[in-house]
N, C-alpha and C. Protein backbone atom coordinates (compact mmCIF):
# COMPACT_ATOMS: atom_id res chain seq x y z
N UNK A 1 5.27 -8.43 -4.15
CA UNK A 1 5.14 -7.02 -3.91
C UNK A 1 3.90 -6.76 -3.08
N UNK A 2 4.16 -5.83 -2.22
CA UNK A 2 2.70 -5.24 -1.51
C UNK A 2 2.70 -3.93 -1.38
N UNK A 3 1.68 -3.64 -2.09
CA UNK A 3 1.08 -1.90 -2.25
C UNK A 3 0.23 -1.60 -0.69
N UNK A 4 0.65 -0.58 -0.59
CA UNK A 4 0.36 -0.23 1.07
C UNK A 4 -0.87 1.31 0.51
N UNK A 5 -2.39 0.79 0.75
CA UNK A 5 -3.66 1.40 0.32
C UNK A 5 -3.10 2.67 1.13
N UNK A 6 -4.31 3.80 0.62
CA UNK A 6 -4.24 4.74 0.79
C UNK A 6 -5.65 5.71 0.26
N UNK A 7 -5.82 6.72 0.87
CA UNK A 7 -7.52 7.53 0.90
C UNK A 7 -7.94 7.21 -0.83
N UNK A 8 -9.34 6.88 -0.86
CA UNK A 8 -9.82 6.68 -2.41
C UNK A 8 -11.11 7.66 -1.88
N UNK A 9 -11.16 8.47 -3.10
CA UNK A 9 -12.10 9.25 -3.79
C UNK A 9 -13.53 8.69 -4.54
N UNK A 10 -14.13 9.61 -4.58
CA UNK A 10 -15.72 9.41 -4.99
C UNK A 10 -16.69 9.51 -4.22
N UNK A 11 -18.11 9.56 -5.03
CA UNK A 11 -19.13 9.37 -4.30
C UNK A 11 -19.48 8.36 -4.76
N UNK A 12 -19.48 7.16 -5.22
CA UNK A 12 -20.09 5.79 -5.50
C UNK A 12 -18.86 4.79 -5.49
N UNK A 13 -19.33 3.73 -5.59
CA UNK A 13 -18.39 2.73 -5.94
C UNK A 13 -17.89 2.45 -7.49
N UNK A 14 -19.21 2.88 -8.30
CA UNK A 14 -18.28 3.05 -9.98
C UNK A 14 -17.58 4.34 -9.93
N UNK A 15 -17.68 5.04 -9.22
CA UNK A 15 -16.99 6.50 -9.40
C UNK A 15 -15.33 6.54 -8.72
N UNK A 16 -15.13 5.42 -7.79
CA UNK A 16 -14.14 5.99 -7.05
C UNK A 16 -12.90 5.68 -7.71
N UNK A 17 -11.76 6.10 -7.34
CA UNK A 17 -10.57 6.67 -7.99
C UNK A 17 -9.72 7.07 -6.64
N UNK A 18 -8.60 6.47 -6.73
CA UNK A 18 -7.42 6.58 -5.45
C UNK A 18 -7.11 8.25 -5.57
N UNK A 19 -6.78 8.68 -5.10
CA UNK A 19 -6.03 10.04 -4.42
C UNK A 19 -4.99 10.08 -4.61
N UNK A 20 -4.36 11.30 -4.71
CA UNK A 20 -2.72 11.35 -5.44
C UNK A 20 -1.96 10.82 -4.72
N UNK A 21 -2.31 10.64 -3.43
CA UNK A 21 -0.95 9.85 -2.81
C UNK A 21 -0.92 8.56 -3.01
N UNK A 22 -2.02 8.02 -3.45
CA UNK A 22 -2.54 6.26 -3.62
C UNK A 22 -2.15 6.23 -5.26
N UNK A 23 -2.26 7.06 -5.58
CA UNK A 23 -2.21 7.30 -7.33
C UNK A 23 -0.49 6.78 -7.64
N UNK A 24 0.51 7.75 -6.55
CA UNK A 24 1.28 7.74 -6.81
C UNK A 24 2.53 6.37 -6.59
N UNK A 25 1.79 5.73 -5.59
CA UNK A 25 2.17 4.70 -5.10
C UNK A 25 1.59 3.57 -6.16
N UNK A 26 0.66 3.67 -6.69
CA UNK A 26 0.29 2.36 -7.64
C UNK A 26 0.86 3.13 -9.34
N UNK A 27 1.48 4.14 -9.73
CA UNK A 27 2.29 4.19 -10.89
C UNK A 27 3.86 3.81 -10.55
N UNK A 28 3.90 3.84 -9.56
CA UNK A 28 5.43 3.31 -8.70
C UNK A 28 6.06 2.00 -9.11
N UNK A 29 4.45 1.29 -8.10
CA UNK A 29 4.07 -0.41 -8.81
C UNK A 29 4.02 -0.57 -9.57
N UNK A 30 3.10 0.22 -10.88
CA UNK A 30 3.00 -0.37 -12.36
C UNK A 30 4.30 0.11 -13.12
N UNK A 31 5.04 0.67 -12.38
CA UNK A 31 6.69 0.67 -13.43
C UNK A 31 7.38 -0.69 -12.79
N UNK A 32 7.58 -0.54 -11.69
CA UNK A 32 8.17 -2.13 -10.87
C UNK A 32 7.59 -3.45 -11.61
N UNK A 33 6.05 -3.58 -12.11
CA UNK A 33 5.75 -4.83 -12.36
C UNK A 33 5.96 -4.69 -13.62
N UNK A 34 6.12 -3.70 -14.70
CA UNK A 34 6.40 -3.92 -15.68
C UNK A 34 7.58 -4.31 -16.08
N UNK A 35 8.34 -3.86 -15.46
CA UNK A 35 10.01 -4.57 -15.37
C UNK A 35 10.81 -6.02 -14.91
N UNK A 36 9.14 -6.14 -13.62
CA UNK A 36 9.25 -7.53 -13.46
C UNK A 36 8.07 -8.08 -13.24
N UNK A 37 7.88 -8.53 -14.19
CA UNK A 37 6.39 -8.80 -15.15
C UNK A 37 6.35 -10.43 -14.26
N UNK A 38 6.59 -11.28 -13.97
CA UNK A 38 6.98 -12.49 -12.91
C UNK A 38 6.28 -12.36 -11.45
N UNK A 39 6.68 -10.93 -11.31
CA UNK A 39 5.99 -10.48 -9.65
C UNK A 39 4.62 -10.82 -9.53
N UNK A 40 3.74 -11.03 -8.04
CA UNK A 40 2.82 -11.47 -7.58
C UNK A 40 2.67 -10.02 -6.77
N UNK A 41 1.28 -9.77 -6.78
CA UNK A 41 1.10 -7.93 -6.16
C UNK A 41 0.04 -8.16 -5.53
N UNK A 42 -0.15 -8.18 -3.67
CA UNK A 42 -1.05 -7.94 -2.88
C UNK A 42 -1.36 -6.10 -2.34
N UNK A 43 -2.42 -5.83 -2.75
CA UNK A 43 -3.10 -4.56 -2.65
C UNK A 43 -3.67 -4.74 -1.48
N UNK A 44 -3.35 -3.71 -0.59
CA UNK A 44 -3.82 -3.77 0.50
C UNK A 44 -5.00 -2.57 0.96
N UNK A 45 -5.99 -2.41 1.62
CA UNK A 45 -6.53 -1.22 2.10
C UNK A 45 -8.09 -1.83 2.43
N UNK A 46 -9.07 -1.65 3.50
CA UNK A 46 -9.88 -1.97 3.69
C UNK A 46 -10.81 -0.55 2.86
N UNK A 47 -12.22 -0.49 3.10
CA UNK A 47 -13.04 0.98 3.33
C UNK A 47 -13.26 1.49 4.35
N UNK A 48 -12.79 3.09 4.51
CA UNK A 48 -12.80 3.39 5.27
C UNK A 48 -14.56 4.36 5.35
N UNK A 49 -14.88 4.40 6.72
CA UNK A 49 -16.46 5.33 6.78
C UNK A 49 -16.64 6.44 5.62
N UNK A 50 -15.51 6.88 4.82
CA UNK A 50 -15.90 8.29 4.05
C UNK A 50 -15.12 7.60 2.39
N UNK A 51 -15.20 6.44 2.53
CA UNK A 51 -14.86 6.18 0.94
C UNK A 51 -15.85 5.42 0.63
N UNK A 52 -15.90 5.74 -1.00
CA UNK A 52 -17.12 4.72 -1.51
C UNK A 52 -16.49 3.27 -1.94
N UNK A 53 -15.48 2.94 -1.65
CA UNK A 53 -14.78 1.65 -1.68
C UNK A 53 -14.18 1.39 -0.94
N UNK A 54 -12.98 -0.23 -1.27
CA UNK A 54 -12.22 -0.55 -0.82
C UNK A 54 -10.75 -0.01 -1.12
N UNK A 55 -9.68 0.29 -0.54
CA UNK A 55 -8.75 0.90 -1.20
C UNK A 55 -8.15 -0.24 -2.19
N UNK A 56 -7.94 -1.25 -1.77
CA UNK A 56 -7.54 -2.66 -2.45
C UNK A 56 -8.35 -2.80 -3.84
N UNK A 57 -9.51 -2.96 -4.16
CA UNK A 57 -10.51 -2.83 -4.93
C UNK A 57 -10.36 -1.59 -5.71
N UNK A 58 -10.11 -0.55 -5.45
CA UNK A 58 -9.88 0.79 -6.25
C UNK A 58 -8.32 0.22 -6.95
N UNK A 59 -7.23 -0.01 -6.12
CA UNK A 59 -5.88 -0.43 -6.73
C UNK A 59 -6.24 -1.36 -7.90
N UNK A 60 -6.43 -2.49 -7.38
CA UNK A 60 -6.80 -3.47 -8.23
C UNK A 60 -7.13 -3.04 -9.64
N UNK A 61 -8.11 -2.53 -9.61
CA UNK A 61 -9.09 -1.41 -11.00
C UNK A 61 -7.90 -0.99 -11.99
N UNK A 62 -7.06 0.17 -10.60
CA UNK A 62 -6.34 0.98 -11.53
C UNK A 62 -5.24 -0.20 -12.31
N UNK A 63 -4.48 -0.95 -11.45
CA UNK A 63 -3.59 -1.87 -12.14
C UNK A 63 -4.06 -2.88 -12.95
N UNK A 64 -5.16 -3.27 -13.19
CA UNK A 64 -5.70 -3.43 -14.30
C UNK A 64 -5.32 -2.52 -15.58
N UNK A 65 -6.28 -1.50 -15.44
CA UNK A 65 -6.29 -0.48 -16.57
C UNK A 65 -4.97 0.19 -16.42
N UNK A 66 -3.69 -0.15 -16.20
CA UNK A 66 -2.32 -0.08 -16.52
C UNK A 66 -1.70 -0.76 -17.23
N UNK A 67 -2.17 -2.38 -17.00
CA UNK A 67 -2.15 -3.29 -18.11
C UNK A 67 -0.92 -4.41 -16.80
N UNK A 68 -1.59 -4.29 -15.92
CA UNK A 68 -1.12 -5.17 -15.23
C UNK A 68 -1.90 -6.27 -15.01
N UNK A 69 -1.53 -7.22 -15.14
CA UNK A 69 -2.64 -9.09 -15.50
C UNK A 69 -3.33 -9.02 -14.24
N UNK A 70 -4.72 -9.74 -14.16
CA UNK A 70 -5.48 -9.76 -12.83
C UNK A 70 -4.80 -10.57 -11.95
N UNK A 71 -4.48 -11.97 -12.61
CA UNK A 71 -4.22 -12.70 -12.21
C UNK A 71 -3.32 -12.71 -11.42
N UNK A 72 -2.06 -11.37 -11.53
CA UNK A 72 -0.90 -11.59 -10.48
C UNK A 72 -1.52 -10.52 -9.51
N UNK A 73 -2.70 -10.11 -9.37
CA UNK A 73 -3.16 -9.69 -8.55
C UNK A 73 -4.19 -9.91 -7.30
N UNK A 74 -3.02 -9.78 -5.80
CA UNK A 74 -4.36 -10.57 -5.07
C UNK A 74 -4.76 -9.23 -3.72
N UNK A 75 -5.85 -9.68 -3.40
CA UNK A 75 -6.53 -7.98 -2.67
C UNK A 75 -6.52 -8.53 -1.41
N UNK A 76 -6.46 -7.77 -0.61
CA UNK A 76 -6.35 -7.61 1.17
C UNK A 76 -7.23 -6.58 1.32
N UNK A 77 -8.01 -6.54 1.44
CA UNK A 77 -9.24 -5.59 1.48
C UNK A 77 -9.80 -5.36 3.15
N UNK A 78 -9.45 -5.66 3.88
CA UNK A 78 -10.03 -5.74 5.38
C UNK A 78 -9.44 -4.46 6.22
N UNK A 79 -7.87 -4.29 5.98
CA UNK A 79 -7.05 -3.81 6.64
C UNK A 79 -7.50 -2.30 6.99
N UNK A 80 -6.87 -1.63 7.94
CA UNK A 80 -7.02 0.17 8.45
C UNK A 80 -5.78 0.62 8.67
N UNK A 81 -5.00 -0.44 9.05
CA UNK A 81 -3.15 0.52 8.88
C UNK A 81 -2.70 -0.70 9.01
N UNK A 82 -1.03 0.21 8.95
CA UNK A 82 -0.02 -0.26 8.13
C UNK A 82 0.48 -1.96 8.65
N UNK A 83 -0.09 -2.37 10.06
CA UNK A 83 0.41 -3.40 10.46
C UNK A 83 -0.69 -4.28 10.31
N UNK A 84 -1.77 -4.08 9.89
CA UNK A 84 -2.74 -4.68 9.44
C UNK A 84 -2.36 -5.33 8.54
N UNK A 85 -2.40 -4.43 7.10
CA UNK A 85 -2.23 -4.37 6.10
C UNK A 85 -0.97 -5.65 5.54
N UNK A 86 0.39 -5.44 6.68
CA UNK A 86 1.05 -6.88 6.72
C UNK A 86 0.55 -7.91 7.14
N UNK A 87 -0.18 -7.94 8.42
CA UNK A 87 -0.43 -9.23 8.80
C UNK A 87 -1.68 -9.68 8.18
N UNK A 88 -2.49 -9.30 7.62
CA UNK A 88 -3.47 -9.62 6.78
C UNK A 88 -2.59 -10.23 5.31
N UNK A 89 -1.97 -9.85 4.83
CA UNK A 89 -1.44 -9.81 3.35
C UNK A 89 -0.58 -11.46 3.68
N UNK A 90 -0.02 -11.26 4.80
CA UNK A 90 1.12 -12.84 5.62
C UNK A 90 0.03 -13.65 4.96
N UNK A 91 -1.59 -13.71 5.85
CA UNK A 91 -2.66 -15.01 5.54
C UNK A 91 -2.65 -15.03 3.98
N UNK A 92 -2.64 -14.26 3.07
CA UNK A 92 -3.22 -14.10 1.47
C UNK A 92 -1.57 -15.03 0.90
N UNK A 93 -0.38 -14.70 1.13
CA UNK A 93 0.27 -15.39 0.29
C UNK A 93 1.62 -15.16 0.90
N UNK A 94 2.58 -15.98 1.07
CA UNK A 94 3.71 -16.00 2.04
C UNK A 94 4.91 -14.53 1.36
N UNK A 95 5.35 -14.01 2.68
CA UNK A 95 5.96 -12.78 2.45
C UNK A 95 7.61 -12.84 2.95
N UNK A 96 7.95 -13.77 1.73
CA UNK A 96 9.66 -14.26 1.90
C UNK A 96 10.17 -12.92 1.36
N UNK A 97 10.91 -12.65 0.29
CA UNK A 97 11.46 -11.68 -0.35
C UNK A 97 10.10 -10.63 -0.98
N UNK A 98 10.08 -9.77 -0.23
CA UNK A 98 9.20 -8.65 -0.56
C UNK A 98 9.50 -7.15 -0.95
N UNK A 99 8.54 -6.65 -1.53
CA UNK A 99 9.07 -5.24 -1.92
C UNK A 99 7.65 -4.72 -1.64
N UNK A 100 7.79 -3.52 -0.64
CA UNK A 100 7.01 -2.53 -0.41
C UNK A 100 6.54 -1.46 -0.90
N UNK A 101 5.34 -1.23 -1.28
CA UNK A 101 5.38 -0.16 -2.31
C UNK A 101 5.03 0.93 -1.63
N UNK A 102 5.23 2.11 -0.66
CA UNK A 102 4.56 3.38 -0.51
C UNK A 102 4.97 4.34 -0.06
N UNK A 103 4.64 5.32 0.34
CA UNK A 103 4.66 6.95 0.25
C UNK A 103 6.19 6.55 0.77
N UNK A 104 7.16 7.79 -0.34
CA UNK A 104 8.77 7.88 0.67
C UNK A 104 9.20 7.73 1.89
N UNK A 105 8.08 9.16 2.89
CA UNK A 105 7.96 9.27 3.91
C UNK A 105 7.59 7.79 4.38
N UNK A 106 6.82 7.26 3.77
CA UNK A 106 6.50 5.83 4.89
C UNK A 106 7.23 4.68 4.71
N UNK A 107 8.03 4.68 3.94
CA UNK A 107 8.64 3.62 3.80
C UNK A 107 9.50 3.06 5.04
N UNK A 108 10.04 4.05 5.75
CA UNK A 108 11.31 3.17 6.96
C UNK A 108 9.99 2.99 7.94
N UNK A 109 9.11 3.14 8.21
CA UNK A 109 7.75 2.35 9.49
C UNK A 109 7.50 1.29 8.88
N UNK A 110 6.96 1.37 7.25
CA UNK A 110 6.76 0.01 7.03
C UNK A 110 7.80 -0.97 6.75
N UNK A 111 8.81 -0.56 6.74
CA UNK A 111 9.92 -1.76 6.75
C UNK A 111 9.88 -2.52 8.12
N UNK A 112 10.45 -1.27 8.99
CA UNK A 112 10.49 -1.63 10.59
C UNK A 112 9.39 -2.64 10.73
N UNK A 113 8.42 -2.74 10.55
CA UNK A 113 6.64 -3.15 10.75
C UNK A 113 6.59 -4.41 10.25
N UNK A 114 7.32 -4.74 9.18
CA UNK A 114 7.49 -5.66 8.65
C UNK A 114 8.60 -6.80 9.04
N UNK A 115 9.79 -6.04 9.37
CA UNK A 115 10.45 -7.29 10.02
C UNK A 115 10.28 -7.59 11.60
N UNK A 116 9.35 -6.90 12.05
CA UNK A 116 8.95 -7.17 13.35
C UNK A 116 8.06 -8.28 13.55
N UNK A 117 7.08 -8.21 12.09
CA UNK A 117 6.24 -9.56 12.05
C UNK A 117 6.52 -10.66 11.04
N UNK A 118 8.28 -10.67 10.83
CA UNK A 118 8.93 -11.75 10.49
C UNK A 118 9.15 -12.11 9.19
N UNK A 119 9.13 -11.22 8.56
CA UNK A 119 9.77 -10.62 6.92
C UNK A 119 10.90 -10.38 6.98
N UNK A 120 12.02 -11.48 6.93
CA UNK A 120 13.44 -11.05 6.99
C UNK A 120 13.74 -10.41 5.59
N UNK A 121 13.72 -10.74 4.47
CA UNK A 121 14.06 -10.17 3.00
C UNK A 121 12.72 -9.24 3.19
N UNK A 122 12.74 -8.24 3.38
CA UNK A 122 12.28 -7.03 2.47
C UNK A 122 12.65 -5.86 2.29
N UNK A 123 12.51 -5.20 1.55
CA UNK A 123 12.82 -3.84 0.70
C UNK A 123 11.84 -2.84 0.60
N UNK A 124 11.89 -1.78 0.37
CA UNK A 124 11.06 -0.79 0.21
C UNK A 124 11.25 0.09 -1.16
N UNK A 125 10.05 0.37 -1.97
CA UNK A 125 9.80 0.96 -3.09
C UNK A 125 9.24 2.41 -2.81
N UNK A 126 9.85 3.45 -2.75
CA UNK A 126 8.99 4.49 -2.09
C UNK A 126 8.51 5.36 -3.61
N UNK A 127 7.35 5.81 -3.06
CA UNK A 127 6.43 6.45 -3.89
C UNK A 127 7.21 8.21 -3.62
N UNK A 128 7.47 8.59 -5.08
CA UNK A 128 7.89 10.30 -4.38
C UNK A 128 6.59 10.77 -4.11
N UNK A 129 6.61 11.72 -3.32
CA UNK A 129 5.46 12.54 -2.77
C UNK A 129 5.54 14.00 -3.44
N UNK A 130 4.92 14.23 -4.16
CA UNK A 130 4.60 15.29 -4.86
C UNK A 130 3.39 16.18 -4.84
N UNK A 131 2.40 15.98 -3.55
CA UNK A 131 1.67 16.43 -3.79
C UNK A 131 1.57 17.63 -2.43
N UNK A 132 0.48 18.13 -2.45
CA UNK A 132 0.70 19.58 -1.48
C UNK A 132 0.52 19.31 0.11
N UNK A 133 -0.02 18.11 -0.04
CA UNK A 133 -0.04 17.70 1.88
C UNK A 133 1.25 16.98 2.19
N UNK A 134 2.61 17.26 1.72
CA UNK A 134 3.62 16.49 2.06
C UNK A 134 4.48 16.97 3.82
N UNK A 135 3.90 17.94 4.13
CA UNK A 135 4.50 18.71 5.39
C UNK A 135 3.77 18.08 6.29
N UNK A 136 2.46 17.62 6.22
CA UNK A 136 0.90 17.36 6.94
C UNK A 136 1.50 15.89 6.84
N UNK A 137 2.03 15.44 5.54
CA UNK A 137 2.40 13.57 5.74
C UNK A 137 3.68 13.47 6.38
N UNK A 138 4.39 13.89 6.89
CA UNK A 138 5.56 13.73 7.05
C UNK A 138 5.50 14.05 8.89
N UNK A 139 4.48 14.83 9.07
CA UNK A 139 4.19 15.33 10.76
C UNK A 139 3.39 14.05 10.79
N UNK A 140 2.74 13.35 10.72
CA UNK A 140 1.50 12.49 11.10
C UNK A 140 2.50 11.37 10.79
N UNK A 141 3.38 11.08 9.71
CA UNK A 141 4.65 9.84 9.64
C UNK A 141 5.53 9.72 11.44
N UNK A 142 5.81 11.04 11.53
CA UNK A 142 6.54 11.01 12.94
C UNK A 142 6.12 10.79 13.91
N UNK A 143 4.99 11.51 14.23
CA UNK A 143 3.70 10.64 15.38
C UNK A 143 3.32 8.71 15.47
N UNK A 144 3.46 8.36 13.88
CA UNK A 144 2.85 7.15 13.71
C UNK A 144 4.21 6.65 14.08
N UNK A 145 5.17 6.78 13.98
CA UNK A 145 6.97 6.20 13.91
C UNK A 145 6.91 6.09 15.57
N UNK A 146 6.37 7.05 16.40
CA UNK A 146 6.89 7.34 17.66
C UNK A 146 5.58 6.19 18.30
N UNK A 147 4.33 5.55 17.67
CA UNK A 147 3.66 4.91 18.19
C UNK A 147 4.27 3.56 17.83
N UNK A 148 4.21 3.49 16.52
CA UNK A 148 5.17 1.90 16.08
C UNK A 148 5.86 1.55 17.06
N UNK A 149 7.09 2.31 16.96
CA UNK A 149 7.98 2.28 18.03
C UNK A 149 7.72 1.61 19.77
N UNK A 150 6.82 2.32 20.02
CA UNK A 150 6.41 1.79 21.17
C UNK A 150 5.16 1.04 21.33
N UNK A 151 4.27 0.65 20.58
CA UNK A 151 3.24 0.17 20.95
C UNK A 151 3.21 -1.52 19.91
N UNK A 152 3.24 -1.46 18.59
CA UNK A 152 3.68 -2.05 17.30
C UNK A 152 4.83 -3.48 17.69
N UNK A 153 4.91 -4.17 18.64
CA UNK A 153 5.33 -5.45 18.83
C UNK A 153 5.02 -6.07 18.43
């Protein structure tokens, strides 16, 4: 499985805490791994200039304190988007049959994104989006779709 990071909150590094859209995508995961408790889970997300962490490092935390084992947990912490985030995660542990974990809206870019850099088995787990910037994620999804598209080889 690979959790696709997303904006983390706080002003410190003991303080920070993912954001509802990151929130919602790692309770997604912790129902998926509880069902298949076997799975191996790369967290992806570097820090970005306005977080007090890593997004990977914030996941990590939370799926811990979900009661998900450390051990099937491995971090990609470098990444800034979504094709990063794969080809970084490729070096951490081979990405044969995969399941994608994130926002609804993002799920068909990161599929596309993924078998472009040679992930024939994968799937997508989409996170529902429930929160109030879903009009704002879904305009900035179509912009990023229309760059994939053309730039994303």
């Amino acid at each position: 499985m690979l959790i696709l990071g997303a904006q983390v909150k706080g002003k410190t590094k003991e303080d920070a805490y993912p954001s509802v859209v990151l929130r919602e995508r790692l309770d997604t995961a912790a129902a998926y791994l509880e069902e298949y408790p076997e799975a191996v889970v790369i967290v992806c997300g570097g820090q970005g200039a306005d977080e007090p962490d890593s997004e990977a490092n914030v996941m990590k935390n939370y799926l811990i304190k979900q009661g998900i084992p450390k051990n099937k947990i491995i971090m990609e912490d470098t990444s800034t988007r979504t094709k990063e985030n794969i080809l970084n995660a490729q070096k951490k542990q081979p990405l044969n049959n995969t399941v994608i974990v994130t926002s609804d809206f993002h799920v068909f870019r990161a599929k596309l994104l993924a078998k472009r850099l040679g992930i024939e088995s994968v799937s997508g787990l989409p996170a529902v989006s429930n929160n109030s910037a879903i009009f704002k994620s879904y305009t900035r999804e179509i912009i990023a779709l229309a760059y994939g598209l053309l730039f994303d080889w």
